[in-house]
N, C-alpha and C. Protein backbone atom coordinates (compact mmCIF):
# COMPACT_ATOMS: atom_id res chain seq x y z
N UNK A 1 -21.04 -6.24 -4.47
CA UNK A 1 -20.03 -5.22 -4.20
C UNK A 1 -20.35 -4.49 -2.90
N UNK A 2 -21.64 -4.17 -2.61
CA UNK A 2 -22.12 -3.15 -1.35
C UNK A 2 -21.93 -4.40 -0.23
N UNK A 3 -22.32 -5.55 -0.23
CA UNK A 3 -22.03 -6.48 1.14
C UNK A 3 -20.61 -6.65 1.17
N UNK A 4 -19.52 -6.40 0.28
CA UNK A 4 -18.40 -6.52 0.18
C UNK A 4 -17.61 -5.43 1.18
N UNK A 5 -18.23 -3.97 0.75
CA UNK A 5 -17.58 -2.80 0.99
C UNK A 5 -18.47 -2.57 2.68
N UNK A 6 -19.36 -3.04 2.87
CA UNK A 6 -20.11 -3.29 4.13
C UNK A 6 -19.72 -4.38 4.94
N UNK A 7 -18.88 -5.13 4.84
CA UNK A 7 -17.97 -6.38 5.23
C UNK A 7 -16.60 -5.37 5.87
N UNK A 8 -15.66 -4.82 4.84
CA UNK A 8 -15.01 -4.28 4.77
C UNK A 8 -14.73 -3.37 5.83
N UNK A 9 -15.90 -2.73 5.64
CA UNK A 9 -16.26 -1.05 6.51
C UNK A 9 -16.43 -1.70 7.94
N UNK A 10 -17.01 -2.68 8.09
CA UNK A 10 -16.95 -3.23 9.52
C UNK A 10 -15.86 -3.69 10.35
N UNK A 11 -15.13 -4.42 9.34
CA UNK A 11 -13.98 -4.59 9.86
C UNK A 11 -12.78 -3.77 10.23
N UNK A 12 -12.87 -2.39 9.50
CA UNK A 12 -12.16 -1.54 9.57
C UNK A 12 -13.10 -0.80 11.06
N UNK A 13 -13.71 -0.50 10.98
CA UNK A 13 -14.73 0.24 12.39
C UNK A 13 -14.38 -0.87 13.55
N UNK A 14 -14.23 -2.10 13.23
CA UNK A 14 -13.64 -2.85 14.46
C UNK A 14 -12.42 -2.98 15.07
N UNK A 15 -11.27 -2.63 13.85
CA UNK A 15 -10.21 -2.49 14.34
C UNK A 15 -9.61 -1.09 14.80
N UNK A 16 -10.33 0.21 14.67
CA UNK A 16 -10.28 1.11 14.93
C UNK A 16 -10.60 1.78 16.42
N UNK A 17 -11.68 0.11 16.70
CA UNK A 17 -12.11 0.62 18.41
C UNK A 17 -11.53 -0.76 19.01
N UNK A 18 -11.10 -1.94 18.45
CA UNK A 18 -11.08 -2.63 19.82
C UNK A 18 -9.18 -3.38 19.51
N UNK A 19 -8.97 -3.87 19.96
CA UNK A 19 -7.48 -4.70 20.10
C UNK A 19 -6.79 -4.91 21.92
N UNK A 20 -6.07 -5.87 21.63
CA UNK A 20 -5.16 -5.91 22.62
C UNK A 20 -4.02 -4.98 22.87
N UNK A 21 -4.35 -4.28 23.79
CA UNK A 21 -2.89 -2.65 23.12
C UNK A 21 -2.49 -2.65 24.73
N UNK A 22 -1.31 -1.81 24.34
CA UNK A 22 -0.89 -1.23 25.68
C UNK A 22 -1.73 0.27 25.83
N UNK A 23 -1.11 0.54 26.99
CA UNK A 23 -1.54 1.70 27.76
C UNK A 23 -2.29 2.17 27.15
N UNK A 24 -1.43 2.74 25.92
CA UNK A 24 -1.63 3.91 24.92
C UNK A 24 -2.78 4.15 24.35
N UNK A 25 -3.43 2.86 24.17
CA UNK A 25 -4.53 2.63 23.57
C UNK A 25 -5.79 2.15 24.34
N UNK A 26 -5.54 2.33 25.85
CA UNK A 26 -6.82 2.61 26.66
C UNK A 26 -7.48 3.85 26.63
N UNK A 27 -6.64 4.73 25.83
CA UNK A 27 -7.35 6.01 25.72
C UNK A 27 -7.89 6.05 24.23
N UNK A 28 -7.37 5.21 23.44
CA UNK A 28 -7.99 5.04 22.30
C UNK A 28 -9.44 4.70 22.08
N UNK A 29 -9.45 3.30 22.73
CA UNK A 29 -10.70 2.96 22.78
C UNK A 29 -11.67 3.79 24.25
N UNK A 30 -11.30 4.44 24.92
CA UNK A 30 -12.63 5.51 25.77
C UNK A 30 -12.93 6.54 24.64
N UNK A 31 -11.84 6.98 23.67
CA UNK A 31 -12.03 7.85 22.84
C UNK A 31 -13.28 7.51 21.90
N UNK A 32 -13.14 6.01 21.40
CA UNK A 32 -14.23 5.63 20.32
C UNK A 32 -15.25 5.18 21.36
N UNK A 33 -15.94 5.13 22.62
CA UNK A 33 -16.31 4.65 23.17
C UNK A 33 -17.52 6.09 23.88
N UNK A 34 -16.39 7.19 24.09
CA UNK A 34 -16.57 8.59 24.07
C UNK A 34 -17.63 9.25 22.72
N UNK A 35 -16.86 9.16 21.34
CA UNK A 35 -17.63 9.59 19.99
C UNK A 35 -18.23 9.03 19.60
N UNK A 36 -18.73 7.34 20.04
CA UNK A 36 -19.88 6.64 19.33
C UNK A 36 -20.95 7.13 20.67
N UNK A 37 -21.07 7.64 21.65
CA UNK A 37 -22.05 7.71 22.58
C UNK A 37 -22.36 9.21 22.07
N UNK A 38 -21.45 10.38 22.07
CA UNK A 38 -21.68 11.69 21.57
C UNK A 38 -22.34 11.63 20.07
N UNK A 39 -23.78 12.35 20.06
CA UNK A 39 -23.99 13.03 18.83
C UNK A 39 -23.09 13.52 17.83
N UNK A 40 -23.22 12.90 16.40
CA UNK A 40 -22.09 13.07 15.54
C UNK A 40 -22.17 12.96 14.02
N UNK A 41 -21.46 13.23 13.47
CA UNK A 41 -21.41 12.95 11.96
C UNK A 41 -20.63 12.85 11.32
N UNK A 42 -20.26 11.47 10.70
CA UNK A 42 -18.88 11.02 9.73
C UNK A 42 -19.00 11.11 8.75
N UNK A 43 -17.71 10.98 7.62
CA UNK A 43 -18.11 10.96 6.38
C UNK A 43 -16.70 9.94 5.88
N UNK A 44 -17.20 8.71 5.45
CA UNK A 44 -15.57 8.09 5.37
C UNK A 44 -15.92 7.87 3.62
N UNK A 45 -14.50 7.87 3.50
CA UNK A 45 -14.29 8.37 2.25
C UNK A 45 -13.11 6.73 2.06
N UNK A 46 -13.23 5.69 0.90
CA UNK A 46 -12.20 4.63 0.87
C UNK A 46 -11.65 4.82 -0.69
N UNK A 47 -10.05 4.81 -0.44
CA UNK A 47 -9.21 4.92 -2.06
C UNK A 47 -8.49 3.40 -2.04
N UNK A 48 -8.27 3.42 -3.05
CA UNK A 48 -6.53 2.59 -3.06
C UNK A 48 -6.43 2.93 -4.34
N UNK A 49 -5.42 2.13 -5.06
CA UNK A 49 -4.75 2.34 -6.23
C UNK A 49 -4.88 1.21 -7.10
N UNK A 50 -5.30 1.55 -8.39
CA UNK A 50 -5.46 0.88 -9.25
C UNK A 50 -4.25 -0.08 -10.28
N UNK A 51 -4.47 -0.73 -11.15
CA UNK A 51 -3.19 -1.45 -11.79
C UNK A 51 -2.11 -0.74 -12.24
N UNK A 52 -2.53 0.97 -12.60
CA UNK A 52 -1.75 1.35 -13.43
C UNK A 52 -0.95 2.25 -12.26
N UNK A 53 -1.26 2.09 -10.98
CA UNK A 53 -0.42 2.82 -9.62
C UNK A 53 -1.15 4.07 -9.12
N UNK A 54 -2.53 4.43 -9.94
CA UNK A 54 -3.25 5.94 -9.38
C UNK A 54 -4.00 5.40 -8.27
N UNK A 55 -4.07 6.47 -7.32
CA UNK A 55 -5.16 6.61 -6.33
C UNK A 55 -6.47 6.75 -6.85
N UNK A 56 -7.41 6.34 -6.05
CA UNK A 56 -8.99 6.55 -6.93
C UNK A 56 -9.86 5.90 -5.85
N UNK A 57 -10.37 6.62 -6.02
CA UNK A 57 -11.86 6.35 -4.64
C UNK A 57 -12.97 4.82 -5.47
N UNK A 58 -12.59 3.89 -4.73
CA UNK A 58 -13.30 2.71 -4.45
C UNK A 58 -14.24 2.21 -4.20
N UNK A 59 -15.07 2.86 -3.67
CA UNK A 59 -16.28 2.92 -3.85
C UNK A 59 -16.92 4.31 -3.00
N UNK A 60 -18.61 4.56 -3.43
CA UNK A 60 -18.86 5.82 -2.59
C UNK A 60 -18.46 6.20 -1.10
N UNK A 61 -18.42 7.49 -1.24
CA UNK A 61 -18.54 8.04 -0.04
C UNK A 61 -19.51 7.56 1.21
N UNK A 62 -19.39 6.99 2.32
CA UNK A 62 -20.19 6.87 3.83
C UNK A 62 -20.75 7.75 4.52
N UNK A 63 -21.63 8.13 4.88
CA UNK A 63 -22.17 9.03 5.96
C UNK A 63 -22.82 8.31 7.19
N UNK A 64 -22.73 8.78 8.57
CA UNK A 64 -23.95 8.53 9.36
C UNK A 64 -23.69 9.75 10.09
N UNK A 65 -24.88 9.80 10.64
CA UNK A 65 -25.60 10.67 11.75
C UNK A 65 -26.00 9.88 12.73
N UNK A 66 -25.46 10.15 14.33
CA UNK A 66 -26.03 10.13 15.12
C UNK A 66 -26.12 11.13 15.85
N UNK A 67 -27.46 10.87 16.70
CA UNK A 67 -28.48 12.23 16.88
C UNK A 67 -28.36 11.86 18.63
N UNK A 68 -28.07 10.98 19.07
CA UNK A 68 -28.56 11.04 20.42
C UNK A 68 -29.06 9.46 20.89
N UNK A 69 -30.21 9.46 19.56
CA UNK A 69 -31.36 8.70 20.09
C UNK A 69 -31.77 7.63 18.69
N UNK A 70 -31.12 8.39 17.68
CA UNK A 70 -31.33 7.44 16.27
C UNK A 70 -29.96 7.55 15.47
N UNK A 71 -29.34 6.50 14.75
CA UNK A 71 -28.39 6.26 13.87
C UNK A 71 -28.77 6.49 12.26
N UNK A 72 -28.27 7.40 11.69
CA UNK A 72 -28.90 7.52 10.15
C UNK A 72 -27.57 6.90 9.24
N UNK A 73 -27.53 6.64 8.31
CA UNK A 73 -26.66 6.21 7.34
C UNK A 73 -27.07 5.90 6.08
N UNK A 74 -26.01 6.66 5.17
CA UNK A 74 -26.28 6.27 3.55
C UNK A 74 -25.14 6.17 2.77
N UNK A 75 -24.90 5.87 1.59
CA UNK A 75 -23.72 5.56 1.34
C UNK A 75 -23.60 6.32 -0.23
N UNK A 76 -22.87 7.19 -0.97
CA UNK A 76 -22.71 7.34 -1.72
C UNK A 76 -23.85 8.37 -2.58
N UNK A 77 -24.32 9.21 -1.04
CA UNK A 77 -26.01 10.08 -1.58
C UNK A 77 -26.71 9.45 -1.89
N UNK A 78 -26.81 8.20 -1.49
CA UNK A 78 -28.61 7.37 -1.80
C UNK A 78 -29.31 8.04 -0.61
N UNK A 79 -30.32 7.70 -0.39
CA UNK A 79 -31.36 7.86 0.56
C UNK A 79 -30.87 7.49 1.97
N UNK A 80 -31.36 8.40 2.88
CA UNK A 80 -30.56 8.22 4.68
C UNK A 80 -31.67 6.70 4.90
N UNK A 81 -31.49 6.00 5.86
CA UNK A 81 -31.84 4.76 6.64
C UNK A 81 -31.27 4.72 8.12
N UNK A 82 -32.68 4.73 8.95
CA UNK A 82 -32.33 5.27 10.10
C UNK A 82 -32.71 3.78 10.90
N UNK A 83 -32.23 4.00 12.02
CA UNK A 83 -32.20 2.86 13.36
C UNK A 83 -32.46 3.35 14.42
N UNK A 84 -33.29 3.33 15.50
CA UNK A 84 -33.03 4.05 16.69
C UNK A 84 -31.90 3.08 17.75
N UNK A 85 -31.25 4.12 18.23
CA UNK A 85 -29.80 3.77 18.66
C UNK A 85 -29.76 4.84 20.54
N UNK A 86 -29.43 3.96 20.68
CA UNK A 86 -28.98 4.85 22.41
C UNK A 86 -27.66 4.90 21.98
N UNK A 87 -27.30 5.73 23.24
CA UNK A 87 -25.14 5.88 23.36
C UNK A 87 -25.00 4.59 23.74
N UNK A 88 -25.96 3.73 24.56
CA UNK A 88 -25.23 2.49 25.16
C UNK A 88 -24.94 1.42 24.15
N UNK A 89 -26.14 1.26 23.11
CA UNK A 89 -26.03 1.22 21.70
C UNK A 89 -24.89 1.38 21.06
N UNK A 90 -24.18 2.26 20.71
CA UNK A 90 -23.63 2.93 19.79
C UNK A 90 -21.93 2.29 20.46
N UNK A 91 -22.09 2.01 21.75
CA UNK A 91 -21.00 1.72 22.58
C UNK A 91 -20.44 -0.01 22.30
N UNK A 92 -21.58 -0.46 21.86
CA UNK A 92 -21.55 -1.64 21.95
C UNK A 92 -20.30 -2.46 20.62
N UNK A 93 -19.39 -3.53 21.21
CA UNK A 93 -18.38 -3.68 20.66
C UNK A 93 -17.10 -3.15 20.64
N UNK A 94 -17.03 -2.04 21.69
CA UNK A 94 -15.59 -1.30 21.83
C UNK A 94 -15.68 -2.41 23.05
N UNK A 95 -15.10 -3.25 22.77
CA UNK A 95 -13.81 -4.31 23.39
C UNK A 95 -12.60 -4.54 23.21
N UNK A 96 -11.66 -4.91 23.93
CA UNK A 96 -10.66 -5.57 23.62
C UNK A 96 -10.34 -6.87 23.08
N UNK A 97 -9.52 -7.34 22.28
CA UNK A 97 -9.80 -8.18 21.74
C UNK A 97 -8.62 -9.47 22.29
N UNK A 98 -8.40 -10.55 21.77
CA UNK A 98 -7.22 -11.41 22.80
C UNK A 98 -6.17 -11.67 22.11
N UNK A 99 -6.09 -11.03 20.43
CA UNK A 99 -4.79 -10.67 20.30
C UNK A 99 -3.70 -10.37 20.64
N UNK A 100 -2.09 -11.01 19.77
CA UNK A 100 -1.02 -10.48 20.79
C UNK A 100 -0.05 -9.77 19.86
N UNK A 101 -0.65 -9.68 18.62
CA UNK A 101 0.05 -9.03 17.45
C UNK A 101 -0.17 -7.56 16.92
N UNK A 102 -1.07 -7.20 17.83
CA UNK A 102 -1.37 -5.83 17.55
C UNK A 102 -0.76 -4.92 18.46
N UNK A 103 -0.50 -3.66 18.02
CA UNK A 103 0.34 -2.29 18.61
C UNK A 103 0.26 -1.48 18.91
N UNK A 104 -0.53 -0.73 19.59
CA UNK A 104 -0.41 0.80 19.29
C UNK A 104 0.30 1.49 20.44
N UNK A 105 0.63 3.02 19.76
CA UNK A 105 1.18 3.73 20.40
C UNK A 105 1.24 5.14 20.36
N UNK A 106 1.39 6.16 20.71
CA UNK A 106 1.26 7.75 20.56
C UNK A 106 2.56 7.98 19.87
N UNK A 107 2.19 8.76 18.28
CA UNK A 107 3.07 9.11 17.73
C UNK A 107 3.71 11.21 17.87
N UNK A 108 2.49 11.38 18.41
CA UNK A 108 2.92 12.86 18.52
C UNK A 108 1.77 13.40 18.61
N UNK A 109 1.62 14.61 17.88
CA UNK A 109 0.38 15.93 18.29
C UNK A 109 0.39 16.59 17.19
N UNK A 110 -1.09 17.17 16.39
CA UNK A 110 -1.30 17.93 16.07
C UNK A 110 -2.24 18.68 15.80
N UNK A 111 -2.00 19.89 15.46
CA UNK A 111 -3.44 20.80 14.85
C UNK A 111 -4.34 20.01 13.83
N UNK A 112 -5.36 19.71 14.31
CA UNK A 112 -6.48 19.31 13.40
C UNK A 112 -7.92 19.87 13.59
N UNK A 113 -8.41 20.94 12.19
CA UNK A 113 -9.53 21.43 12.61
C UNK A 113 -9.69 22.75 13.77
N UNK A 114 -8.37 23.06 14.28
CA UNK A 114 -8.30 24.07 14.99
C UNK A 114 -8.16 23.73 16.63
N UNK A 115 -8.23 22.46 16.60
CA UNK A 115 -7.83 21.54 18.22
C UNK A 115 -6.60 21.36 17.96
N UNK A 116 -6.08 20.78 18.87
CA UNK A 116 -4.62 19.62 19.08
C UNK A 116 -5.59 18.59 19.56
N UNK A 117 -4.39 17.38 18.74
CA UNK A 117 -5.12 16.37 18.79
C UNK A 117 -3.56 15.70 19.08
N UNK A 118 -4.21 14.56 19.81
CA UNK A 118 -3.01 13.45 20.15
C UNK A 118 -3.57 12.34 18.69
N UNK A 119 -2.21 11.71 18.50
CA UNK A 119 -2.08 10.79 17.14
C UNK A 119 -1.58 9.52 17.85
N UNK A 120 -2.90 8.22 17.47
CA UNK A 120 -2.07 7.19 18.02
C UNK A 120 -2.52 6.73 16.52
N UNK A 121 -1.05 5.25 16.27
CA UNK A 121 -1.23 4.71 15.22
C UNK A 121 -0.55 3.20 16.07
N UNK A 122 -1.80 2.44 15.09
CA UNK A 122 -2.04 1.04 15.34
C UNK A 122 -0.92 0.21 14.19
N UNK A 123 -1.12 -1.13 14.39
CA UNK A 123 -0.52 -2.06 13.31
C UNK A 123 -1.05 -3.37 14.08
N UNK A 124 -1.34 -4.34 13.21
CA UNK A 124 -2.25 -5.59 13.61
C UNK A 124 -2.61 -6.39 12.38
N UNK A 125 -2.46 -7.86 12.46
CA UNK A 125 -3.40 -8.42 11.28
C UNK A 125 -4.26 -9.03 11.51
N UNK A 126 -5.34 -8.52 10.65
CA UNK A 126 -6.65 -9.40 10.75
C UNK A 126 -6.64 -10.84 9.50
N UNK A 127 -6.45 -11.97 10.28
CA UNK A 127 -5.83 -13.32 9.35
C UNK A 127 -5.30 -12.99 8.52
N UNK A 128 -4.85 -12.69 6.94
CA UNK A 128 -3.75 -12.55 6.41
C UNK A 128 -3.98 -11.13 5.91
N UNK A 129 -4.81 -10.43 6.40
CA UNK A 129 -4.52 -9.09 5.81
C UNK A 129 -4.09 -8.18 7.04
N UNK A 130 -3.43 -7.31 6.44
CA UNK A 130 -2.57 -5.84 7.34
C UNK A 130 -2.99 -4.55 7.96
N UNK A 131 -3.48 -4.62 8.61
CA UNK A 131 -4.23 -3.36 9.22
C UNK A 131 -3.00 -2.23 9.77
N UNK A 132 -3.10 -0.89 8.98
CA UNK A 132 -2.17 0.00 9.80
C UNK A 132 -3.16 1.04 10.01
N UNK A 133 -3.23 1.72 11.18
CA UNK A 133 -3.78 2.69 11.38
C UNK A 133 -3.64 3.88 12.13
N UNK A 134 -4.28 4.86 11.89
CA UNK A 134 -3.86 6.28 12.87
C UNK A 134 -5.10 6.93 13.45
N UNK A 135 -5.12 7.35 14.30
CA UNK A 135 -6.53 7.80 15.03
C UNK A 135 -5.60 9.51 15.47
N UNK A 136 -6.82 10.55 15.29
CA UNK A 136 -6.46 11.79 15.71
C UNK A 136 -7.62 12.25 16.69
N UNK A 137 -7.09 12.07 18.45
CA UNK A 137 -8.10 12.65 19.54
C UNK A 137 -7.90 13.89 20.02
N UNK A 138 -9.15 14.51 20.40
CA UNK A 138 -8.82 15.48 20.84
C UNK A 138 -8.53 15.92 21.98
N UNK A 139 -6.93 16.68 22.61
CA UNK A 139 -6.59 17.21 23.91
C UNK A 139 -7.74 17.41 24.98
N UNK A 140 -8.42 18.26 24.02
CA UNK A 140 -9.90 19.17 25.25
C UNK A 140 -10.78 18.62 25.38
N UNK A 141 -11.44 17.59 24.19
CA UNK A 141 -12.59 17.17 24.61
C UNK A 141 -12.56 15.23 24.42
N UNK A 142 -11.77 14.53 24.39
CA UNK A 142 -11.32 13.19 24.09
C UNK A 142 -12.05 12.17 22.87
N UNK A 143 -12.63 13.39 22.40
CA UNK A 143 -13.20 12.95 21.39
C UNK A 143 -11.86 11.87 20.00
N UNK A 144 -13.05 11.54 18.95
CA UNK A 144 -12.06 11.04 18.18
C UNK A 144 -12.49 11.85 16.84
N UNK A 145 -10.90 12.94 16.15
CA UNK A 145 -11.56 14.21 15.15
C UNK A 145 -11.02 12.90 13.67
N UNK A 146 -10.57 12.58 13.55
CA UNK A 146 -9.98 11.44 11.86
C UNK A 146 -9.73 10.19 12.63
N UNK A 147 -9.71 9.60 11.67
CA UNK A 147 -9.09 8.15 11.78
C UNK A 147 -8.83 8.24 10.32
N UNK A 148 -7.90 7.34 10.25
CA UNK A 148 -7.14 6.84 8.89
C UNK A 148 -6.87 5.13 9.20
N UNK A 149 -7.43 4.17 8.46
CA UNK A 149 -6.87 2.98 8.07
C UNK A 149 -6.47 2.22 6.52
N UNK A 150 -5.04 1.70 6.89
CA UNK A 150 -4.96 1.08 5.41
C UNK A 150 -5.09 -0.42 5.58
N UNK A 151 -5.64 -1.24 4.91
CA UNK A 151 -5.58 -2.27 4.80
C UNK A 151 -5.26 -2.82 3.71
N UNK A 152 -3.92 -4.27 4.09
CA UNK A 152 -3.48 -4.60 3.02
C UNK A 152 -3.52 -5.87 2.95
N UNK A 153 -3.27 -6.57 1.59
CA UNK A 153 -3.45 -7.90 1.15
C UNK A 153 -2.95 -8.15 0.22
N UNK A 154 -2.22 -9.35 -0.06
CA UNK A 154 -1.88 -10.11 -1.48
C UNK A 154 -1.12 -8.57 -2.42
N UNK A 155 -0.57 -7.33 -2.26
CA UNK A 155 0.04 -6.42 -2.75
C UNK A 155 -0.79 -5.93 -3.04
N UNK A 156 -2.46 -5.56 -2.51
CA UNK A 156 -3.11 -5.00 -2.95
C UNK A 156 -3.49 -3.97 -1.58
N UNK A 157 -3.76 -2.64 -1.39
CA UNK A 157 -4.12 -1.89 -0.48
C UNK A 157 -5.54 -1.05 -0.78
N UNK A 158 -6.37 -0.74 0.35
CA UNK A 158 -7.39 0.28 0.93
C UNK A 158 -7.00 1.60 1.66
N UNK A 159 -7.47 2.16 1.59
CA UNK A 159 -7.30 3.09 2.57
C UNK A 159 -8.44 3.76 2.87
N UNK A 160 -8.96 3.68 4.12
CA UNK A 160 -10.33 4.63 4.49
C UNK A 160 -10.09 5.66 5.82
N UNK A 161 -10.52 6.67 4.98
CA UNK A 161 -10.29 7.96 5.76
C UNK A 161 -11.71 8.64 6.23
N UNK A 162 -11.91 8.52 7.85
CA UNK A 162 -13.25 8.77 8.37
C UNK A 162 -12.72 10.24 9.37
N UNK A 163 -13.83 11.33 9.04
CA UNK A 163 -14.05 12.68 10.03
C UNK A 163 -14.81 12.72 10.90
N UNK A 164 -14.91 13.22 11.29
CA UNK A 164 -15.78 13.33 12.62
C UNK A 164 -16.42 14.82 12.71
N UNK A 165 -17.70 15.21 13.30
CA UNK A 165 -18.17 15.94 13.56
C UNK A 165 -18.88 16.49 14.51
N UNK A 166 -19.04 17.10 15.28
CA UNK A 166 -19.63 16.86 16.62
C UNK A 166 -20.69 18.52 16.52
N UNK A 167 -20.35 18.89 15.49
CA UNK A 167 -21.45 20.88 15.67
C UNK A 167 -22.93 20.49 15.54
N UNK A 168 -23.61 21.16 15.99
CA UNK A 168 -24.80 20.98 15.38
C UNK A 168 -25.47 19.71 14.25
N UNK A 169 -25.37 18.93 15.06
CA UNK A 169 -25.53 17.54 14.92
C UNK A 169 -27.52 17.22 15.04
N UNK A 170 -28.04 17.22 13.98
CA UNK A 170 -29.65 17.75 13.95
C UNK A 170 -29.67 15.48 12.67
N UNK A 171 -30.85 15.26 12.69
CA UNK A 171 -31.24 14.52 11.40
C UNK A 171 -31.09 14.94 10.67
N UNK A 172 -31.41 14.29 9.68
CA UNK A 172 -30.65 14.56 7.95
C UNK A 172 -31.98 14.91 7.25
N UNK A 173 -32.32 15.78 6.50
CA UNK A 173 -33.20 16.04 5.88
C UNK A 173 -34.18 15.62 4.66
């Protein structure tokens, strides 16, 4: 189940930074290119819905920390597991990809967290499953504050919802 949801989580972190896009999404990917080099801290959280139609969290909660100079990550409050990581590191894989089926574009603006944030949302398939997604950057600092992706298949959907943090960004204790 964890190489499953670690399969998963990758693929979703890949389609979130790289594709064949227009314009719109050259600022997308400096954005993820921008917050994987900046000191930070996520917390992605994945639901979908079960047989009987409820929402329900799918497996644990994600964390990492990066510090600068090391990558921490744990999944679900187990124990942190660290890597030492540069920004150039952390950069690595925001490419474009040679797709011609993927989209994105700026849907509008909003308050998030007390910024304005520009909203771009993607659409793309990765071989037969459906990637839709939304990324929220920020005006002032081009950071990336949410991302939201759903991924779908066979009438079955994901959805993983990742934050961002950039305050006082220290190791994990």
């Amino acid at each position: 189940m964890r190489a499953g949801i670690a399969l998963l989580t990758g693929a979703l972190l890949s389609l979130a930074a790289t594709g064949a896009f227009a314009d719109d999404c050259d600022a997308r990917a400096a954005a993820v290119i921008k917050s994987r080099q900046t000191p930070h801290h996520t917390v992605t959280v994945m639901t979908g819905t079960d047989q009987a139609g409820q929402e329900k969290e799918l497996s644990p909660s994600s964390e990492t920390i990066f510090t600068g100079d090391t990558l921490f990550s744990r999944t679900g409050g187990e124990s942190w597991k660290s890597k030492p990581s540069t920004p150039d590191d952390m950069a690595k894989g925001v490419a474009k990809s040679d797709g011609d089926d993927e989209v994105c574009s700026v849907s509008g603006s909003e308050a998030l967290g007390g910024e304005t944030a520009n909203i771009l949302d993607t659409h793309s398939t990765v071989g037969d499953m459906l990637a839709e997604g939304r990324m929220w950057i920020s005006q002032t600092s081009g950071l990336v504050l949410r991302t939201q992706v759903t991924l779908s298949k066979n009438g079955r959907a994901a959805k993983l919802v990742t934050t961002y943090d950039y305050q006082d960004i220290h190791a994990p204790q």
